[in-house]
N, C-alpha and C. Protein backbone atom coordinates (compact mmCIF):
# COMPACT_ATOMS: atom_id res chain seq x y z
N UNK A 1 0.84 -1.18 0.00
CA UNK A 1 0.00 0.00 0.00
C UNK A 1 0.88 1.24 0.00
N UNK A 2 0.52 2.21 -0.75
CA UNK A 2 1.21 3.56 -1.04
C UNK A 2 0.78 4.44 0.16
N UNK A 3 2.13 4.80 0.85
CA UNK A 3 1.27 6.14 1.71
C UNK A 3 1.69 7.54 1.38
N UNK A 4 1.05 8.53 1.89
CA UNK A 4 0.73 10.01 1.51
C UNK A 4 1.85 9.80 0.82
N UNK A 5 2.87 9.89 0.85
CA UNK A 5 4.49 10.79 0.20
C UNK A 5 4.10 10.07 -1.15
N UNK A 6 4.08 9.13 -1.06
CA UNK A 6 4.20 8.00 -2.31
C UNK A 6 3.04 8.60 -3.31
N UNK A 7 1.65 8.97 -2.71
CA UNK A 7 0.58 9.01 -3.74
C UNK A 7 0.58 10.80 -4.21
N UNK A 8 1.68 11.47 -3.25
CA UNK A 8 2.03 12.38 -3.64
C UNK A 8 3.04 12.48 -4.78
N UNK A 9 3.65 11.74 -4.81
CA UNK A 9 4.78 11.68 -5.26
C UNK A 9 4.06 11.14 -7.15
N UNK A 10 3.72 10.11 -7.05
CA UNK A 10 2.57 9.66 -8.14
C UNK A 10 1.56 10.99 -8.65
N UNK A 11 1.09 11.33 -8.34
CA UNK A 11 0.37 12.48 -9.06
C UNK A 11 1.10 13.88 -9.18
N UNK A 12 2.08 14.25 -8.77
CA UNK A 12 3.35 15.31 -9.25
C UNK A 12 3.74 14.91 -10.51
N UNK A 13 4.64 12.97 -10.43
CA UNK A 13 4.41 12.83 -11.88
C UNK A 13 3.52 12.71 -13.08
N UNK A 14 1.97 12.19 -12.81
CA UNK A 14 1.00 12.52 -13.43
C UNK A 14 1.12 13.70 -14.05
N UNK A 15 1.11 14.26 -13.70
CA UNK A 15 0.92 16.37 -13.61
C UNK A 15 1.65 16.30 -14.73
N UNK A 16 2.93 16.15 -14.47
CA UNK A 16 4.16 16.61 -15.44
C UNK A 16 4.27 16.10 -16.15
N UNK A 17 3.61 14.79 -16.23
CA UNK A 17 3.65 13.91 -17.79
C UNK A 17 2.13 14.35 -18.22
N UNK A 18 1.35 14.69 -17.83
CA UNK A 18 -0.06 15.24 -18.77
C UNK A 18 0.73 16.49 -19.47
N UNK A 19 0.88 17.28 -18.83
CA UNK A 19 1.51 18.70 -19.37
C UNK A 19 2.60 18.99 -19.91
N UNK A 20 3.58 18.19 -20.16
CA UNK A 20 4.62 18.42 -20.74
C UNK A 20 4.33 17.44 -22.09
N UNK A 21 3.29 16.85 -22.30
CA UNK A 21 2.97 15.80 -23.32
C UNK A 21 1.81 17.37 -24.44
N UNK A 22 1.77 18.51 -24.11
CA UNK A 22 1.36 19.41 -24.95
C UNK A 22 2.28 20.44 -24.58
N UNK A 23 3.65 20.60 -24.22
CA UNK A 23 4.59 22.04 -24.70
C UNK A 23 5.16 20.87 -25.76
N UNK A 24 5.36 21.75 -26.54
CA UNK A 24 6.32 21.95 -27.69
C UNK A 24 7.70 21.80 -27.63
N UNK A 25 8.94 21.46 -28.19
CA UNK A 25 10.48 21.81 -28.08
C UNK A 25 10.38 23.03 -28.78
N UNK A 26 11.03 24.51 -27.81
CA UNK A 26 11.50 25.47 -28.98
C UNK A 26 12.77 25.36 -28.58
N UNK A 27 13.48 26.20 -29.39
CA UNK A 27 15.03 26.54 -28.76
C UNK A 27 14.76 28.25 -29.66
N UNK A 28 15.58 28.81 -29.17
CA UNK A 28 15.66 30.40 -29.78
C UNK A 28 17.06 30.48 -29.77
N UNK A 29 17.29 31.04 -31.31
CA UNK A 29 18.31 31.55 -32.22
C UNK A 29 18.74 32.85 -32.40
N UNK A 30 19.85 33.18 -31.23
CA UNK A 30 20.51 34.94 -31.37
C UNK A 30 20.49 34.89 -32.66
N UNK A 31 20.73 36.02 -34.24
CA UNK A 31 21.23 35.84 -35.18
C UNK A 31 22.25 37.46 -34.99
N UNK A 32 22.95 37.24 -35.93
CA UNK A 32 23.58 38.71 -35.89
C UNK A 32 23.22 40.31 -35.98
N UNK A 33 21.67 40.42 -36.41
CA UNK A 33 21.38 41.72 -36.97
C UNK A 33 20.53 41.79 -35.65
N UNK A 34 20.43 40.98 -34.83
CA UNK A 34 19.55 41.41 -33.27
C UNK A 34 18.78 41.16 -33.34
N UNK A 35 17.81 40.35 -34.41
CA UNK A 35 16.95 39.37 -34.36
C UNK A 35 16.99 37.89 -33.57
N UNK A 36 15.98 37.60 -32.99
CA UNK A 36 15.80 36.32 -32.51
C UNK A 36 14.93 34.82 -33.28
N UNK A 37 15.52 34.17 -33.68
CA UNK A 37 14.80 33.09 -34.67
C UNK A 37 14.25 32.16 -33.86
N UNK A 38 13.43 31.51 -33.92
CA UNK A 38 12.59 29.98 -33.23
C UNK A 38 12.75 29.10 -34.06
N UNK A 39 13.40 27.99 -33.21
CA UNK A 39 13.35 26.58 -34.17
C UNK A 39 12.21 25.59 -33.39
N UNK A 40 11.29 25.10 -34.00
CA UNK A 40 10.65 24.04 -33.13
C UNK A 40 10.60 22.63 -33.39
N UNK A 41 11.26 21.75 -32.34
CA UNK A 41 11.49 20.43 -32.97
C UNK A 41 10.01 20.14 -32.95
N UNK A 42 10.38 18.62 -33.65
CA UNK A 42 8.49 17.87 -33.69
C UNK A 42 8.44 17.21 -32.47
N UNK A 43 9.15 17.33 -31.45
CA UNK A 43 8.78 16.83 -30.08
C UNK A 43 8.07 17.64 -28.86
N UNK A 44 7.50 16.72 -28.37
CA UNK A 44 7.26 17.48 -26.68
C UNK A 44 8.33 17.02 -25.60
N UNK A 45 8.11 18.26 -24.73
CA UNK A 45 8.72 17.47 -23.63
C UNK A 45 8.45 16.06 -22.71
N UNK A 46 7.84 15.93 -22.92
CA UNK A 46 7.26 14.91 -22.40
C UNK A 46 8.51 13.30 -22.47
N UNK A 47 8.96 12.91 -23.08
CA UNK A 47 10.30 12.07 -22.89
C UNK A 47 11.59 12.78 -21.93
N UNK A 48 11.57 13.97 -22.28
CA UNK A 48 12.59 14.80 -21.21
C UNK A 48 11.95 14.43 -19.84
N UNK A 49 10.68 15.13 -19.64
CA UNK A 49 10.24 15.32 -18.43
C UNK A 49 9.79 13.65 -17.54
N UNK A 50 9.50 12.74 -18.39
CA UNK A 50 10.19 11.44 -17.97
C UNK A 50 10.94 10.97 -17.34
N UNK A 51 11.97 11.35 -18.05
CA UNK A 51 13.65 10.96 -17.82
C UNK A 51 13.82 11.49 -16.23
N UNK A 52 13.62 12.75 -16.34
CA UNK A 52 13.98 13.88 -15.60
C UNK A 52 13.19 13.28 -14.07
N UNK A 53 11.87 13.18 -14.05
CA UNK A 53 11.22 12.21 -13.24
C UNK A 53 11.35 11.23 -12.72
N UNK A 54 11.85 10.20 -13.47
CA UNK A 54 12.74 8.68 -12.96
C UNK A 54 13.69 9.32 -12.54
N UNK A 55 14.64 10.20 -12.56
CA UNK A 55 15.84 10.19 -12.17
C UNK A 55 15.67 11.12 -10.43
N UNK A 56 14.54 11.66 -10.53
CA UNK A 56 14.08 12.36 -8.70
C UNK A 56 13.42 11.37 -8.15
N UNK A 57 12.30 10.57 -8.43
CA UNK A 57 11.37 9.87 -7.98
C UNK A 57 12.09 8.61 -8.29
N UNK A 58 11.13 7.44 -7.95
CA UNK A 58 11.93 6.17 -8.13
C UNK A 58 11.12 5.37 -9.30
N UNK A 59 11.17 4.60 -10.30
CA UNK A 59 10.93 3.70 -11.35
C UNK A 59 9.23 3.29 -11.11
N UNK A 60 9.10 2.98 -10.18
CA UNK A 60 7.84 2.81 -9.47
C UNK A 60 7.17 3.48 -9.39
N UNK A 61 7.27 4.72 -8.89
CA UNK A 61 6.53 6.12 -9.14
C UNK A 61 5.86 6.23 -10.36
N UNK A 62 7.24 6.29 -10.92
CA UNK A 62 6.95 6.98 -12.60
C UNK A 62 6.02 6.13 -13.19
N UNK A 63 6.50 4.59 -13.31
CA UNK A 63 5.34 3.45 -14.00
C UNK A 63 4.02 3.39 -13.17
N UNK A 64 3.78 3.77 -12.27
CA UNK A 64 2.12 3.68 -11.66
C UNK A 64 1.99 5.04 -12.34
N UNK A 65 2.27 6.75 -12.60
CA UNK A 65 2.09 7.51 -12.94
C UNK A 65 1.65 7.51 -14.32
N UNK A 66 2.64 6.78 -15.15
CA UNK A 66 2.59 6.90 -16.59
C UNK A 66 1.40 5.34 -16.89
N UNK A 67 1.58 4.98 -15.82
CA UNK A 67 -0.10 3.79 -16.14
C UNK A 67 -1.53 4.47 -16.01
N UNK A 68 -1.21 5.25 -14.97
CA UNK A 68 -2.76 6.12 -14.74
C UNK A 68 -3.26 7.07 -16.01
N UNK A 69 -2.14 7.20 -16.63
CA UNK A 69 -1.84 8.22 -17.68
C UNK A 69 -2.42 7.28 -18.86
N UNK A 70 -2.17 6.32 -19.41
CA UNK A 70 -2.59 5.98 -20.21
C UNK A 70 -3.87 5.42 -19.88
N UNK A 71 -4.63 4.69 -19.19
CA UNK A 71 -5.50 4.54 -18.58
C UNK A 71 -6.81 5.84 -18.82
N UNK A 72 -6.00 6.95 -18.34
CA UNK A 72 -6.92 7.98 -18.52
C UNK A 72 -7.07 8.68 -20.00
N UNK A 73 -6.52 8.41 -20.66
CA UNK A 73 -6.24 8.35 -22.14
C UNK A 73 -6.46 7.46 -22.87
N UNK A 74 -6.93 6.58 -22.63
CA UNK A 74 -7.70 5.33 -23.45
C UNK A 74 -9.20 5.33 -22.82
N UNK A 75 -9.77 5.74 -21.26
CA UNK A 75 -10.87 5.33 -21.44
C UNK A 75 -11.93 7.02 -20.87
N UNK A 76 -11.08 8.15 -20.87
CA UNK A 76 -11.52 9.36 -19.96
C UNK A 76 -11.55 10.42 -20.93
N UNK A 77 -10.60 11.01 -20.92
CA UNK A 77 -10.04 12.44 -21.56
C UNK A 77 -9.04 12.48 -22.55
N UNK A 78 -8.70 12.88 -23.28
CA UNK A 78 -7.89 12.74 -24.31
C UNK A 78 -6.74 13.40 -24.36
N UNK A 79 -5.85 12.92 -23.31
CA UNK A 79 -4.56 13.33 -22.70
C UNK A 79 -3.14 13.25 -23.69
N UNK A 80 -3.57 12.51 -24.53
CA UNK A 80 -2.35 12.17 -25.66
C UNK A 80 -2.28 13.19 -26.17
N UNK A 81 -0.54 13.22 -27.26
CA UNK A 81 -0.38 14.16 -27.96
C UNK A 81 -1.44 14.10 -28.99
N UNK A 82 -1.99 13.04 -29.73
CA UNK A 82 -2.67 13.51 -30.84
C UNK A 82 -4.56 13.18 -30.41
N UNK A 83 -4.60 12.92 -29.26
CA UNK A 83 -6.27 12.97 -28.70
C UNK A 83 -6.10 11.88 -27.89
N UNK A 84 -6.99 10.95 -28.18
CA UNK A 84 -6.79 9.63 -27.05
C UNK A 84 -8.26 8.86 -27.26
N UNK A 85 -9.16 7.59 -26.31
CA UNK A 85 -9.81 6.95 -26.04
C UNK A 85 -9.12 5.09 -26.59
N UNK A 86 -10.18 4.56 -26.87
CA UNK A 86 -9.68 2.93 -27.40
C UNK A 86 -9.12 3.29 -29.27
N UNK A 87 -9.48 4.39 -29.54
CA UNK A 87 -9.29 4.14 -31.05
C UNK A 87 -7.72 4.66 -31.40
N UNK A 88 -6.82 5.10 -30.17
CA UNK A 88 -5.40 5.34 -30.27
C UNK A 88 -5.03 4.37 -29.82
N UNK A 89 -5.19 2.98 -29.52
CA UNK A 89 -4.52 1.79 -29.65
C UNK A 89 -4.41 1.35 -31.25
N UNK A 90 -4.71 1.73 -31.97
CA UNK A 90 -4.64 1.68 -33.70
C UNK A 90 -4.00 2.70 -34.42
N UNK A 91 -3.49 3.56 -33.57
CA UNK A 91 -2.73 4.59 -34.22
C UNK A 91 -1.30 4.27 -33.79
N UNK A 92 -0.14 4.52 -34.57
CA UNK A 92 1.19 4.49 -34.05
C UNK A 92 1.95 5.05 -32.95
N UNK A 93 0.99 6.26 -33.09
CA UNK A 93 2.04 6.49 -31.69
C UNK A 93 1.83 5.83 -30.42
N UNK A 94 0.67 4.68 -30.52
CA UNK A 94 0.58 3.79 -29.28
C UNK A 94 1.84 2.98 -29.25
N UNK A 95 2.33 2.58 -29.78
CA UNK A 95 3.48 1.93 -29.58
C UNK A 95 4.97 2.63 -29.32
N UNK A 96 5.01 3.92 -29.13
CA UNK A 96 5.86 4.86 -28.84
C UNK A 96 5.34 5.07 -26.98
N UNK A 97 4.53 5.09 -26.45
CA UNK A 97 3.78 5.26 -25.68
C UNK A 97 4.43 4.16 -24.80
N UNK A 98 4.09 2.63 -25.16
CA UNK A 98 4.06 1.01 -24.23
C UNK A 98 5.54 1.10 -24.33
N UNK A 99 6.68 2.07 -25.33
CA UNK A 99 7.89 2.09 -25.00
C UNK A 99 8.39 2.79 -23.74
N UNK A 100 7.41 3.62 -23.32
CA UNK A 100 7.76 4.37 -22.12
C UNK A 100 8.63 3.72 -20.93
N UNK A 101 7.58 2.70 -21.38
CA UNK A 101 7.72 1.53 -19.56
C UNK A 101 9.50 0.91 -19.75
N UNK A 102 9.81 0.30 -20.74
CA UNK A 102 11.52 -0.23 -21.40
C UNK A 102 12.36 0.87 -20.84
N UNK A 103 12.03 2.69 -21.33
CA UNK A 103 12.92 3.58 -20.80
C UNK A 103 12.82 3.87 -19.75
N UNK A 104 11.47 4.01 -18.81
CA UNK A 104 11.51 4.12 -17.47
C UNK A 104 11.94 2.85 -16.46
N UNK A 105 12.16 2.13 -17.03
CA UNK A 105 12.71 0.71 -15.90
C UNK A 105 14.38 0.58 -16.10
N UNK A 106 15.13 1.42 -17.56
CA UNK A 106 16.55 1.74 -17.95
C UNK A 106 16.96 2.81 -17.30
N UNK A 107 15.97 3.92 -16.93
CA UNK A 107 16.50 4.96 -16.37
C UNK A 107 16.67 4.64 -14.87
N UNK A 108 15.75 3.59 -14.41
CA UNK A 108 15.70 3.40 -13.47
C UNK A 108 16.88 2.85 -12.55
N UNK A 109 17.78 2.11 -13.18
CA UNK A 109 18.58 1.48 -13.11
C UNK A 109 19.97 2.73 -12.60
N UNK A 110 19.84 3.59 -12.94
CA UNK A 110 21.00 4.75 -12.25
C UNK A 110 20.32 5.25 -11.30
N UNK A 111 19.50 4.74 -10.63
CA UNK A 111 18.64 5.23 -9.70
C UNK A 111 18.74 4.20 -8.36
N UNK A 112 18.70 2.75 -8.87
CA UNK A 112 19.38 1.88 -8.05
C UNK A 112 20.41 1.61 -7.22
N UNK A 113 21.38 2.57 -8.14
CA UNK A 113 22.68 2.46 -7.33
C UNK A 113 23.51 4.28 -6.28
N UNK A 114 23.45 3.29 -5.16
CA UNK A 114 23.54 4.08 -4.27
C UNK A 114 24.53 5.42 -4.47
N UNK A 115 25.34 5.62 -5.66
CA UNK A 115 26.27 6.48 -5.96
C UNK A 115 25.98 7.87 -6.93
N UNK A 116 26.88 8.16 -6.71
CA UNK A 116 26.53 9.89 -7.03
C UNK A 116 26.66 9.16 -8.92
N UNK A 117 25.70 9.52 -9.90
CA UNK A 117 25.51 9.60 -11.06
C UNK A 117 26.08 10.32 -12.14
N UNK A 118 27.17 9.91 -12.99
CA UNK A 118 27.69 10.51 -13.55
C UNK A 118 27.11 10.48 -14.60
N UNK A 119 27.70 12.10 -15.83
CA UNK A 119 27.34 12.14 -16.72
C UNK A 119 27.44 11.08 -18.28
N UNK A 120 28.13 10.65 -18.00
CA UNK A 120 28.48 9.31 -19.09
C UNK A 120 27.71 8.20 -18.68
N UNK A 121 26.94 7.92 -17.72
CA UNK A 121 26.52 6.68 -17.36
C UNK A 121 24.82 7.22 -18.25
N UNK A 122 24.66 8.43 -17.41
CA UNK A 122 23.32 9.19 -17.65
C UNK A 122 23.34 9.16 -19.18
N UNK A 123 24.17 9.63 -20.39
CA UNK A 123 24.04 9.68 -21.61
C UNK A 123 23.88 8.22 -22.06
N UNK A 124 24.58 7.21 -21.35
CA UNK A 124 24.66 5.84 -22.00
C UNK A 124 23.28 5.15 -21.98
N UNK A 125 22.73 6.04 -20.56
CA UNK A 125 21.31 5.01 -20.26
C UNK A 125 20.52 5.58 -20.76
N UNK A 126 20.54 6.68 -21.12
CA UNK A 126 19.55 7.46 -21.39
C UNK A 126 19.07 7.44 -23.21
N UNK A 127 20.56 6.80 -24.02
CA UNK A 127 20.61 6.77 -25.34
C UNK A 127 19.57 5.46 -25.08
N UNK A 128 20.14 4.54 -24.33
CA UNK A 128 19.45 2.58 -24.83
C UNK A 128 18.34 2.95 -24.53
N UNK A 129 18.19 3.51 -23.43
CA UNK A 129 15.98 3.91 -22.92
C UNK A 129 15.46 4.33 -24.31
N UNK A 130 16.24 5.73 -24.94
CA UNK A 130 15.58 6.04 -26.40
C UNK A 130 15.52 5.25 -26.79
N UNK A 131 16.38 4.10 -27.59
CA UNK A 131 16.37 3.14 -28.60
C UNK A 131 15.56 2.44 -28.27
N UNK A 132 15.49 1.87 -26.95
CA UNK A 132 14.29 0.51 -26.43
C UNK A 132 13.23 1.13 -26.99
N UNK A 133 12.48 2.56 -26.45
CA UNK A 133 11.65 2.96 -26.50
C UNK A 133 11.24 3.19 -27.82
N UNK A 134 11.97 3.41 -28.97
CA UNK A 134 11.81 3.15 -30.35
C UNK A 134 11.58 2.16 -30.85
N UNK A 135 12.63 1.02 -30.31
CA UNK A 135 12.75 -0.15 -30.76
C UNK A 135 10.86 -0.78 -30.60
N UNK A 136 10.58 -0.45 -29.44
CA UNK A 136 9.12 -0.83 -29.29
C UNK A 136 8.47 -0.47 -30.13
N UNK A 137 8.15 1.16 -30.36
CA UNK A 137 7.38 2.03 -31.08
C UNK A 137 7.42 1.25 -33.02
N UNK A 138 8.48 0.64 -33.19
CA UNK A 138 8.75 0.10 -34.52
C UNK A 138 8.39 -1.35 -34.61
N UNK A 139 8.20 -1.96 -33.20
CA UNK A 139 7.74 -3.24 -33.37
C UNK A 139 6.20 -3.00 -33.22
N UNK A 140 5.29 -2.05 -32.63
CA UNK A 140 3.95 -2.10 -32.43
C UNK A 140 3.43 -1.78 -33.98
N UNK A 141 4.55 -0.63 -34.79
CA UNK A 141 4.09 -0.85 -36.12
C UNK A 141 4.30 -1.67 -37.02
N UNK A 142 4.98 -2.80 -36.75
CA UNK A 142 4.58 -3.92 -37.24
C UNK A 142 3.96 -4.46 -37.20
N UNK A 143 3.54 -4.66 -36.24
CA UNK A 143 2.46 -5.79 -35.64
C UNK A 143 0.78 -5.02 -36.10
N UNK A 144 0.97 -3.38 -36.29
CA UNK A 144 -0.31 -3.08 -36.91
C UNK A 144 0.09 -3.33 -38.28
N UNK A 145 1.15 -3.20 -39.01
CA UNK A 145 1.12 -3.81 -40.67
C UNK A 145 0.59 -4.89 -40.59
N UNK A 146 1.03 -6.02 -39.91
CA UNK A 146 0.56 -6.96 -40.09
C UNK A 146 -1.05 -7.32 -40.23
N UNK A 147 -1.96 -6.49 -39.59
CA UNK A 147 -3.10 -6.14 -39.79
C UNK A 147 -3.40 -5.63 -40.74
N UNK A 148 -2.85 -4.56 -41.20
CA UNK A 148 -3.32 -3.80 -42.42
C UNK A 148 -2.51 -4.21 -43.81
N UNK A 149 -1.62 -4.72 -43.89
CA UNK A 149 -0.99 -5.63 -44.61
C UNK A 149 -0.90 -4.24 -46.04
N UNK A 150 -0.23 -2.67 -45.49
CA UNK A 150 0.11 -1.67 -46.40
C UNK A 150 1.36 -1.29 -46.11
N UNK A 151 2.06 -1.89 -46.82
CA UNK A 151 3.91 -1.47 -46.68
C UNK A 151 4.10 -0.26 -46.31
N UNK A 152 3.87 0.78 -47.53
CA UNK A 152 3.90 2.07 -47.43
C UNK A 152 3.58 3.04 -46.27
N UNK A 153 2.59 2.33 -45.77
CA UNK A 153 2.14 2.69 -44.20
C UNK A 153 3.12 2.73 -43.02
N UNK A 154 3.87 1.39 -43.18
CA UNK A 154 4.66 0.93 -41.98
C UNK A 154 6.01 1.85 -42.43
N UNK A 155 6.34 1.93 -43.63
CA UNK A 155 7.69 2.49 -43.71
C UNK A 155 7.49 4.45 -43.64
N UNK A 156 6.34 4.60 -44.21
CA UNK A 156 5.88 6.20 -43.30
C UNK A 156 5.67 6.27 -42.38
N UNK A 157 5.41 5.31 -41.23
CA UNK A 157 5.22 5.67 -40.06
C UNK A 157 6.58 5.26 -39.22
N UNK A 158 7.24 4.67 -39.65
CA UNK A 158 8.82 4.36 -38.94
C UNK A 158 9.36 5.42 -39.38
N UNK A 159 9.52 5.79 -40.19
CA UNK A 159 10.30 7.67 -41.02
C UNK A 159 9.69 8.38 -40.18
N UNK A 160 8.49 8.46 -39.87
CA UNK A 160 7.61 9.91 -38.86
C UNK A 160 8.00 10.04 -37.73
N UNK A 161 7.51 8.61 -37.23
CA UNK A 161 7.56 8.32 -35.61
C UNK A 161 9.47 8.28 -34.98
N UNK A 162 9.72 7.28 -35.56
CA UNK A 162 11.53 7.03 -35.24
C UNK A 162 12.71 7.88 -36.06
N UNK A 163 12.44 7.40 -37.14
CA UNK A 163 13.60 8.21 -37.73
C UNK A 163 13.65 9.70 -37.57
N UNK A 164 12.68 10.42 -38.20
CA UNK A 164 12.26 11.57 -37.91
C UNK A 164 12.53 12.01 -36.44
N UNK A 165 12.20 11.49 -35.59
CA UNK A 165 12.40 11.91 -33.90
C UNK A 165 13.19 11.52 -32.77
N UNK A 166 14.11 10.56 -33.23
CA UNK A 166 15.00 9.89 -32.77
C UNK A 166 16.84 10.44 -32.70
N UNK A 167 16.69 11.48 -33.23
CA UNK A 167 17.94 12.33 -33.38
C UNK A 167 17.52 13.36 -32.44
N UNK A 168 15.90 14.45 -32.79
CA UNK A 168 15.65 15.03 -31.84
C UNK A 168 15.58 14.61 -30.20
N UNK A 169 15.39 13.38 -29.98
CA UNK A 169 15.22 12.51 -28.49
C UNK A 169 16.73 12.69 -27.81
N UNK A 170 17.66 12.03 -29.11
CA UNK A 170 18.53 11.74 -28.19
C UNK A 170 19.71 13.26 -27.82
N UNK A 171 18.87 14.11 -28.77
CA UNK A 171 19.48 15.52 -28.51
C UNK A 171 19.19 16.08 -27.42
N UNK A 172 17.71 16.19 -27.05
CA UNK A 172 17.47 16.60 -25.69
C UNK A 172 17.80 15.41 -24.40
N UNK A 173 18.61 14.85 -24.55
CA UNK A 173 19.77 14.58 -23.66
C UNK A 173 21.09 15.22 -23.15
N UNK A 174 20.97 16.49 -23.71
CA UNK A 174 21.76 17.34 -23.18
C UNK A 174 21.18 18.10 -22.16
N UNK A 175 19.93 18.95 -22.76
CA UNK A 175 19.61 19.72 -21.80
C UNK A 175 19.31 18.99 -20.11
N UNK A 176 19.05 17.40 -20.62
CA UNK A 176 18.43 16.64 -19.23
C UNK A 176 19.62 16.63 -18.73
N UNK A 177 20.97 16.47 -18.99
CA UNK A 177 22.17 16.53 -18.13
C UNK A 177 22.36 17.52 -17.74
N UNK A 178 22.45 18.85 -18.17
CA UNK A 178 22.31 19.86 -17.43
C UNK A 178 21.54 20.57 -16.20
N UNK A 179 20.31 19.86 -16.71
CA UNK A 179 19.32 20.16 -15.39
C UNK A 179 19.78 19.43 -14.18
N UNK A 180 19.93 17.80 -14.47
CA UNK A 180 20.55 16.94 -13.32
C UNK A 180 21.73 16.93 -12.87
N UNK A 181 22.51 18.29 -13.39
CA UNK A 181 24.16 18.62 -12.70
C UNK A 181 23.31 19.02 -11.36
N UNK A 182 22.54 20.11 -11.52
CA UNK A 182 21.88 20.63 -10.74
C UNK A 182 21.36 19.79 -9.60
N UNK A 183 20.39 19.13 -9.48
CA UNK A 183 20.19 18.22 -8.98
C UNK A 183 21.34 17.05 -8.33
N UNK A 184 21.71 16.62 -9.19
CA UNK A 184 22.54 15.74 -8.70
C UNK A 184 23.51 16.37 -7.50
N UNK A 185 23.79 17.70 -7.67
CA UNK A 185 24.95 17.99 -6.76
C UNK A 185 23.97 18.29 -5.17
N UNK A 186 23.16 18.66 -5.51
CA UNK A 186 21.93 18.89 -3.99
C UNK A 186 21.61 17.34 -3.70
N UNK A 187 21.75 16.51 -4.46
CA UNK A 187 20.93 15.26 -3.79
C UNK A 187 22.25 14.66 -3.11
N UNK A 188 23.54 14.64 -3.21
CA UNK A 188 24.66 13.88 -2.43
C UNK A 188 25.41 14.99 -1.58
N UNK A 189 24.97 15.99 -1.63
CA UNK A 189 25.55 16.92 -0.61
C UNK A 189 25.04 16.88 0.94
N UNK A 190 24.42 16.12 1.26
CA UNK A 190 22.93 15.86 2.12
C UNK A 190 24.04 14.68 3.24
């Protein structure tokens, strides 16, 4: 049984995975004439704010959080990036989604060990969580080709979903190391 801290702790991450699953990636571009440019990747935060989550809270947290989350997105409100109920188990990005759980049980794993977390361990785990989490997202669209039995389908939606976003993922692995210098140095100073 979960007590207060714990079911607190569970709906903080709720929170931050509903809401960071609709901001946007921008980054802003000084240019020379004193203009400011916007680039916006095709991601949300929402894989950052993940990461970022397993790595304060514990593996457990996050997977009862990100279960309630889909839960409430398959049968409530339409919490997903592109809407939600039973009819986004047929869309691809459900299988980007059931990858969550592969990266949150990898991240979890620098969380296990009782030692201060370095940055090379964090990039190493944090790359395989992406890939698992792809690796899934590319096997669930198989397994819907196999249903729909339209090539063209499966190889546009592996270009959209992975290829396409899988450079942006493992890029915002910088900014998550930076935030967790932060962190990290308050959590072993104690």
């Amino acid at each position: 049984m979960l007590n207060v801290s714990k079911i607190i702790e569970v709906f903080i991450s709720l929170q931050i995975i509903i809401i960071s699953t609709f901001i946007p990636v921008f980054f802003y571009i000084p240019f020379t004439n004193k203009l400011i440019g916007s680039f916006e990747m095709p991601i949300t935060w929402q894989l950052p704010s993940i990461v970022i989550i397993t790595l304060i809270f514990t593996g457990k947290i996050v997977i009862k959080a990100f279960s309630i989350y889909l839960i409430i997105g398959l049968f409530f409100i339409p919490v997903f990036d592109q809407g939600g109920s039973l009819g986004y188990l047929l869309t691809p990005n459900f299988g980007y989604l059931l990858g969550m759980y592969p990266l949150i049980k990898i991240i979890d794993i620098l969380n296990k060990r009782k030692q201060m977390i370095k940055y090379y361990d964090l990039l190493k785990y944090g790359i395989l969580g992406i890939c698992s989490m792809h690796l899934i997202g590319i096997i669930y669209n198989c397994i819907l080709f196999l249903n729909y039995k339209q090539s063209e389908i499966l190889l546009y939606n592996i270009s959209k979903y992975s290829l396409g976003k899988l450079g942006y993922h493992l890029l915002m692995l910088t900014p998550i190391t930076v935030l967790f210098k932060i962190f990290n140095k308050n959590r072993y100073q104690r």
